[in-house]
N, C-alpha and C. Protein backbone atom coordinates (compact mmCIF):
# COMPACT_ATOMS: atom_id res chain seq x y z
N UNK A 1 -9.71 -20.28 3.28
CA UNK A 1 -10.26 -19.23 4.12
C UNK A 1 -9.21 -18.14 4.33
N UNK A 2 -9.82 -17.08 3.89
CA UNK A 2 -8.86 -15.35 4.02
C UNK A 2 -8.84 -15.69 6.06
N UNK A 3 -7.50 -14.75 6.40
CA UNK A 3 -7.26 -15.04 8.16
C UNK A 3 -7.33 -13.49 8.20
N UNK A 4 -7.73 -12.71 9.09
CA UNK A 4 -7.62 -11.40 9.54
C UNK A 4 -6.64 -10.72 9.39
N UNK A 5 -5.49 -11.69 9.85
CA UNK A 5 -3.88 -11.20 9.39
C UNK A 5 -3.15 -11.08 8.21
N UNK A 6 -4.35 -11.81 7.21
CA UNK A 6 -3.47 -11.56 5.84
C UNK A 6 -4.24 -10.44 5.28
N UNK A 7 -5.63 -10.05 5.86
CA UNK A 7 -6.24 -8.50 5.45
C UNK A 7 -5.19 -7.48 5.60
N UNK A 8 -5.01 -7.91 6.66
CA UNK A 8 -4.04 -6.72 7.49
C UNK A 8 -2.86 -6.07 6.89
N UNK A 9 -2.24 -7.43 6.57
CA UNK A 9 -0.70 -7.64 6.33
C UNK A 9 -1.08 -6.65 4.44
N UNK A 10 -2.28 -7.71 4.23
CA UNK A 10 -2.09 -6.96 2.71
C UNK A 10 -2.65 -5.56 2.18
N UNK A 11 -3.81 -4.92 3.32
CA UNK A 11 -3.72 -3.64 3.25
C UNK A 11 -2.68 -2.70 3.59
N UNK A 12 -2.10 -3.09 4.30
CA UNK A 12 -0.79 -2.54 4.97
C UNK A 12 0.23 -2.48 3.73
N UNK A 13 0.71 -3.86 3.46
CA UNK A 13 1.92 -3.76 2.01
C UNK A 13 1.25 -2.93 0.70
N UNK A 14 0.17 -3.10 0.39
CA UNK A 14 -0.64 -2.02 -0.88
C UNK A 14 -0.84 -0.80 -0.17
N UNK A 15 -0.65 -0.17 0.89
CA UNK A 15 -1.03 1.25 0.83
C UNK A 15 -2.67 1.85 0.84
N UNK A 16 -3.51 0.56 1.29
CA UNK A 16 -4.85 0.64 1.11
C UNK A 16 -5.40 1.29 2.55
N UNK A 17 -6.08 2.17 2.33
CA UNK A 17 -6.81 3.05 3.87
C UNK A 17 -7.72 2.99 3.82
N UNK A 18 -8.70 2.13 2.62
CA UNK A 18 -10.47 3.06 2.82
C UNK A 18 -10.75 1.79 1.73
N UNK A 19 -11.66 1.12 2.26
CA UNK A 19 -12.62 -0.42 1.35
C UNK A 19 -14.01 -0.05 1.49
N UNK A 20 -14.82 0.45 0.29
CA UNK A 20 -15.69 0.07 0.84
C UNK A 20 -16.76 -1.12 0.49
N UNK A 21 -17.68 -0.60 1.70
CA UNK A 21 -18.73 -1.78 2.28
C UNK A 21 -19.99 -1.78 1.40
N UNK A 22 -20.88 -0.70 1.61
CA UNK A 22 -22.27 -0.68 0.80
C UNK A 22 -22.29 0.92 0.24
N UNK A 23 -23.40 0.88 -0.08
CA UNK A 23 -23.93 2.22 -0.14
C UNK A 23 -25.50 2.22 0.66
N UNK A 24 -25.51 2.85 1.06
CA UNK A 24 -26.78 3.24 1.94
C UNK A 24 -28.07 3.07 0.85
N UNK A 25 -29.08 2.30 0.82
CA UNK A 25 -30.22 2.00 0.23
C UNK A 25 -30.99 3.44 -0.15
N UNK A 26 -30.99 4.35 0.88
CA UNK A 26 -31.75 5.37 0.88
C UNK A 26 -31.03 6.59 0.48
N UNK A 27 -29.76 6.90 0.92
CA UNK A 27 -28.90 7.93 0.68
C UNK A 27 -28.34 8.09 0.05
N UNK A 28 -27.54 6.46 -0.62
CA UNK A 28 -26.51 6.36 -1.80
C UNK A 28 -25.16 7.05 -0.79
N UNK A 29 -25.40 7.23 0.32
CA UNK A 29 -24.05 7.35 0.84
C UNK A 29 -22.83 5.44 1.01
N UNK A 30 -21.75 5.93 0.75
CA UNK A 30 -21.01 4.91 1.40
C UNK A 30 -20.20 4.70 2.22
N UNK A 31 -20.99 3.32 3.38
CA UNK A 31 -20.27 3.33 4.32
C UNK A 31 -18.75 2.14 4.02
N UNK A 32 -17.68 2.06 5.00
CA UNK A 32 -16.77 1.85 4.49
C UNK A 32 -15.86 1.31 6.29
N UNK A 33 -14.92 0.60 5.28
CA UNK A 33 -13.59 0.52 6.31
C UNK A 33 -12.65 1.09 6.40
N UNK A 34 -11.68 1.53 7.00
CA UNK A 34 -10.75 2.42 7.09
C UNK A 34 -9.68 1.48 7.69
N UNK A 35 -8.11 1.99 7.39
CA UNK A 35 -7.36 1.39 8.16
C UNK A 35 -6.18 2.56 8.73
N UNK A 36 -6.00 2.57 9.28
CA UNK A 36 -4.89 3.69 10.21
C UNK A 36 -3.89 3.21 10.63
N UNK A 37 -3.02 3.15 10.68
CA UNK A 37 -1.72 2.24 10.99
C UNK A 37 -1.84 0.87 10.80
N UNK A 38 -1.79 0.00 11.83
CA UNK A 38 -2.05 -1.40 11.64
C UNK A 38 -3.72 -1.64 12.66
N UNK A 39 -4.91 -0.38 12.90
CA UNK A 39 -5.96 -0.64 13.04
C UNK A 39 -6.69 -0.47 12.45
N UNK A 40 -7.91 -1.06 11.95
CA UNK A 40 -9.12 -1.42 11.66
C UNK A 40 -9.96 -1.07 11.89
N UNK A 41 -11.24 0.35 11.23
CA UNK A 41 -12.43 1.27 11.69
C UNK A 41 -13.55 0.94 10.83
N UNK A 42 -14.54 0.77 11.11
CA UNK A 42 -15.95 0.89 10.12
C UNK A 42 -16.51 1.88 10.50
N UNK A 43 -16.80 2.43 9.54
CA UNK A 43 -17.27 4.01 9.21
C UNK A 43 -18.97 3.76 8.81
N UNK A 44 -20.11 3.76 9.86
CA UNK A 44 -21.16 3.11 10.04
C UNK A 44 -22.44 4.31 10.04
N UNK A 45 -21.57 5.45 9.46
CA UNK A 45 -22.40 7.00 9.54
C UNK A 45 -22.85 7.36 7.88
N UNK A 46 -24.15 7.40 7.13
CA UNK A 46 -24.49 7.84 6.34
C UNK A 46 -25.10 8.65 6.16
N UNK A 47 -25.72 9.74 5.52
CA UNK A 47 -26.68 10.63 4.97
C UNK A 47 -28.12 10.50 5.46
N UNK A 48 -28.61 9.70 6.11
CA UNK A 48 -29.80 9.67 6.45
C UNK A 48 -30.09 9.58 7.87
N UNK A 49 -29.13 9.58 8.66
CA UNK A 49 -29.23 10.31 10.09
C UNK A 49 -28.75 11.66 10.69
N UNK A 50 -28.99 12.20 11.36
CA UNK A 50 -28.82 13.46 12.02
C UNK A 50 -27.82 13.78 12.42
N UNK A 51 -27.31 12.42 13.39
CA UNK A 51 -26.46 12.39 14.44
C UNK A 51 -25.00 11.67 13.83
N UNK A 52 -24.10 11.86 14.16
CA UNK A 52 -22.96 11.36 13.59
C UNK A 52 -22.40 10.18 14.23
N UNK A 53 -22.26 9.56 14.23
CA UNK A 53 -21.76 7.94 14.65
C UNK A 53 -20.08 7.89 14.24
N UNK A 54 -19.32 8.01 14.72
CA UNK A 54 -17.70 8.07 14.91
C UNK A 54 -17.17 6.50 14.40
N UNK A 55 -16.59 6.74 13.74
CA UNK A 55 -15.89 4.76 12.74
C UNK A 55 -15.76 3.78 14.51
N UNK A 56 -15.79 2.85 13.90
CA UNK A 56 -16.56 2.12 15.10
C UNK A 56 -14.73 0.75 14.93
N UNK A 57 -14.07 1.03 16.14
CA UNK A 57 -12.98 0.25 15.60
C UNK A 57 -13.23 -1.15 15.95
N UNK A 58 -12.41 -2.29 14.87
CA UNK A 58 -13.15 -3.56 14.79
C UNK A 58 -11.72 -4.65 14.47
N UNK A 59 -12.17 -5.28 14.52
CA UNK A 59 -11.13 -6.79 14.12
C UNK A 59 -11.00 -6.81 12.91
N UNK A 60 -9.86 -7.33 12.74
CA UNK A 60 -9.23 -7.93 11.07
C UNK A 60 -10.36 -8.96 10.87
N UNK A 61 -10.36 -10.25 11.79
CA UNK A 61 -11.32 -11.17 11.50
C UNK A 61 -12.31 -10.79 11.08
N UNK A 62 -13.09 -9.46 11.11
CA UNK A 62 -14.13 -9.14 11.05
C UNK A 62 -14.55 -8.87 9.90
N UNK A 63 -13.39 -8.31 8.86
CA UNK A 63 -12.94 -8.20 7.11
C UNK A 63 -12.86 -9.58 6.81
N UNK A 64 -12.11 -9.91 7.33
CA UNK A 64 -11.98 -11.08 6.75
C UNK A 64 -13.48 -12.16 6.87
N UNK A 65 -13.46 -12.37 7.71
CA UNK A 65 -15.50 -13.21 7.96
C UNK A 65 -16.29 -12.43 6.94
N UNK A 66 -15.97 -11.18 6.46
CA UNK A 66 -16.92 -10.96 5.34
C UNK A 66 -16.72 -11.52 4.24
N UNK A 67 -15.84 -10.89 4.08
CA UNK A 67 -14.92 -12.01 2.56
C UNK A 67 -15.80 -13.25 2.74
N UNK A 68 -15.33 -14.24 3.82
CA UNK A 68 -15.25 -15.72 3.73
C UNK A 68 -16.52 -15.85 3.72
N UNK A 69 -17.75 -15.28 4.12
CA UNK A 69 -19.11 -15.72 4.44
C UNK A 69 -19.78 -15.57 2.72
N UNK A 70 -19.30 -14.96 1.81
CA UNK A 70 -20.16 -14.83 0.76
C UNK A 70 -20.40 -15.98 0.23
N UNK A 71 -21.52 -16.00 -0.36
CA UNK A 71 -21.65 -17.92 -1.23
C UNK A 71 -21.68 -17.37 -2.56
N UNK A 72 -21.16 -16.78 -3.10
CA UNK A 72 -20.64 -16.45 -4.19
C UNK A 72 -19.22 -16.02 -4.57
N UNK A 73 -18.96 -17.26 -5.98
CA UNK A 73 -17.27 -17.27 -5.57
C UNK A 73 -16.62 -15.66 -6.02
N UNK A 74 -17.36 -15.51 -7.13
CA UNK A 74 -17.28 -13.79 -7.79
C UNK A 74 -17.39 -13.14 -6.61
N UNK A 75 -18.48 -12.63 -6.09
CA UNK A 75 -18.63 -11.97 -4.86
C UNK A 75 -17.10 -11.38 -3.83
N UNK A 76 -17.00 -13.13 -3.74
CA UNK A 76 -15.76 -13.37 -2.64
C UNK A 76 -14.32 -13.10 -3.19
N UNK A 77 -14.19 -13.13 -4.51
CA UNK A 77 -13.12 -12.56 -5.12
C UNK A 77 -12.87 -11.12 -5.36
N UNK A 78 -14.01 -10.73 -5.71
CA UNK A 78 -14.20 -9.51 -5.84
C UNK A 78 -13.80 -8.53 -4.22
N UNK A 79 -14.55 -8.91 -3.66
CA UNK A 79 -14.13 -8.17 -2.02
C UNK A 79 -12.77 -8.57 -1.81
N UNK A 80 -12.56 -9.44 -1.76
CA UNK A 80 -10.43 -9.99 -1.68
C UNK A 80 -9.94 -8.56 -2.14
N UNK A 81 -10.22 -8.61 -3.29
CA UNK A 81 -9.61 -7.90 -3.93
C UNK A 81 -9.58 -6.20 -3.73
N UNK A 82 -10.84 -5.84 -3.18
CA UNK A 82 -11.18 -4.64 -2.72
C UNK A 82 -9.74 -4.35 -1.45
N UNK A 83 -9.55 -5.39 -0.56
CA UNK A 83 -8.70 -5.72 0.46
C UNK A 83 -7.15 -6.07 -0.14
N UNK A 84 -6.75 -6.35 -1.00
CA UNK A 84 -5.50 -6.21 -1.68
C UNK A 84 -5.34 -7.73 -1.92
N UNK A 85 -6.37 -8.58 -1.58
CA UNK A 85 -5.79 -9.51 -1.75
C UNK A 85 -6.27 -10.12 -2.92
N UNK A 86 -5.72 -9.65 -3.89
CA UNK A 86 -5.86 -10.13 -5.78
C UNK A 86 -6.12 -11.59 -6.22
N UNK A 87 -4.84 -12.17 -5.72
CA UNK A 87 -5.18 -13.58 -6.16
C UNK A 87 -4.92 -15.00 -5.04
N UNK A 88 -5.81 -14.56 -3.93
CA UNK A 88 -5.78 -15.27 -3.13
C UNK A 88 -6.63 -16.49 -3.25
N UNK A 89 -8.21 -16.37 -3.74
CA UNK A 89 -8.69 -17.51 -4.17
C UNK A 89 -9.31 -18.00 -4.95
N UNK A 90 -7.69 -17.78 -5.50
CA UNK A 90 -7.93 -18.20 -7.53
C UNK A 90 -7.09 -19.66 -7.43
C-alpha cells in the first residue's frame, strides 16, 4: 500500500506540480491535482460550468487512497507513476 507521505515525498523529489485525474465526460476538460510546496490541491473546475470552483486543498492520503483503491494492477501502476512513484509496485 502507497502512504500519503511517500506521494508527497516523491512529488516533491521529481519536481512534479500538476497529476492529472480525468477528463470531464462532456467537456474533455481536465481536472487534476496540483502540488505547491509541500500542499496538496484538486482542481475540481471544468468547462461545463459557469461558475469557477477554486482547487479544493486535500490530503496526501487522499492521492494515495486513489492509487491503492484501483483493482487493476496496470491501472494502479500506471497512476504511481503519474505521482513519481515508478517502481513502487513492481
Amino acid at each position: 500500500m502507497i502512504t500519503g507521505e511517500q506521494v508527497k515525498t516523491a512529488m516533491i523529489e521529481k519536481n512534479i506540480t500538476h497529476v492529472k485525474h480525468h477528463e470531464c465526460g462532456l467537456c474533455s476538460h481536465m481536472v487534476y491535482y496540483s502540488r505547491e510546496g509541500d500542499q496538496l490541491f484538486f482542481h475540481p473546475h471544468c468547462g461545463c460550468v459557469s461558475y469557477y470552483n477554486p482547487p479544493e486543498p486535500c490530503e496526501w492520503e487522499e492521492a494515495a487512497d486513489w492509487i491503492n483503491t484501483q483493482s487493476n494492477d496496470e491501472v494502479r501502476s500506471m497512476l504511481a507513476a503519474r505521482f513519481g512513484l515508478d517502481n513502487v509496485l513492481r
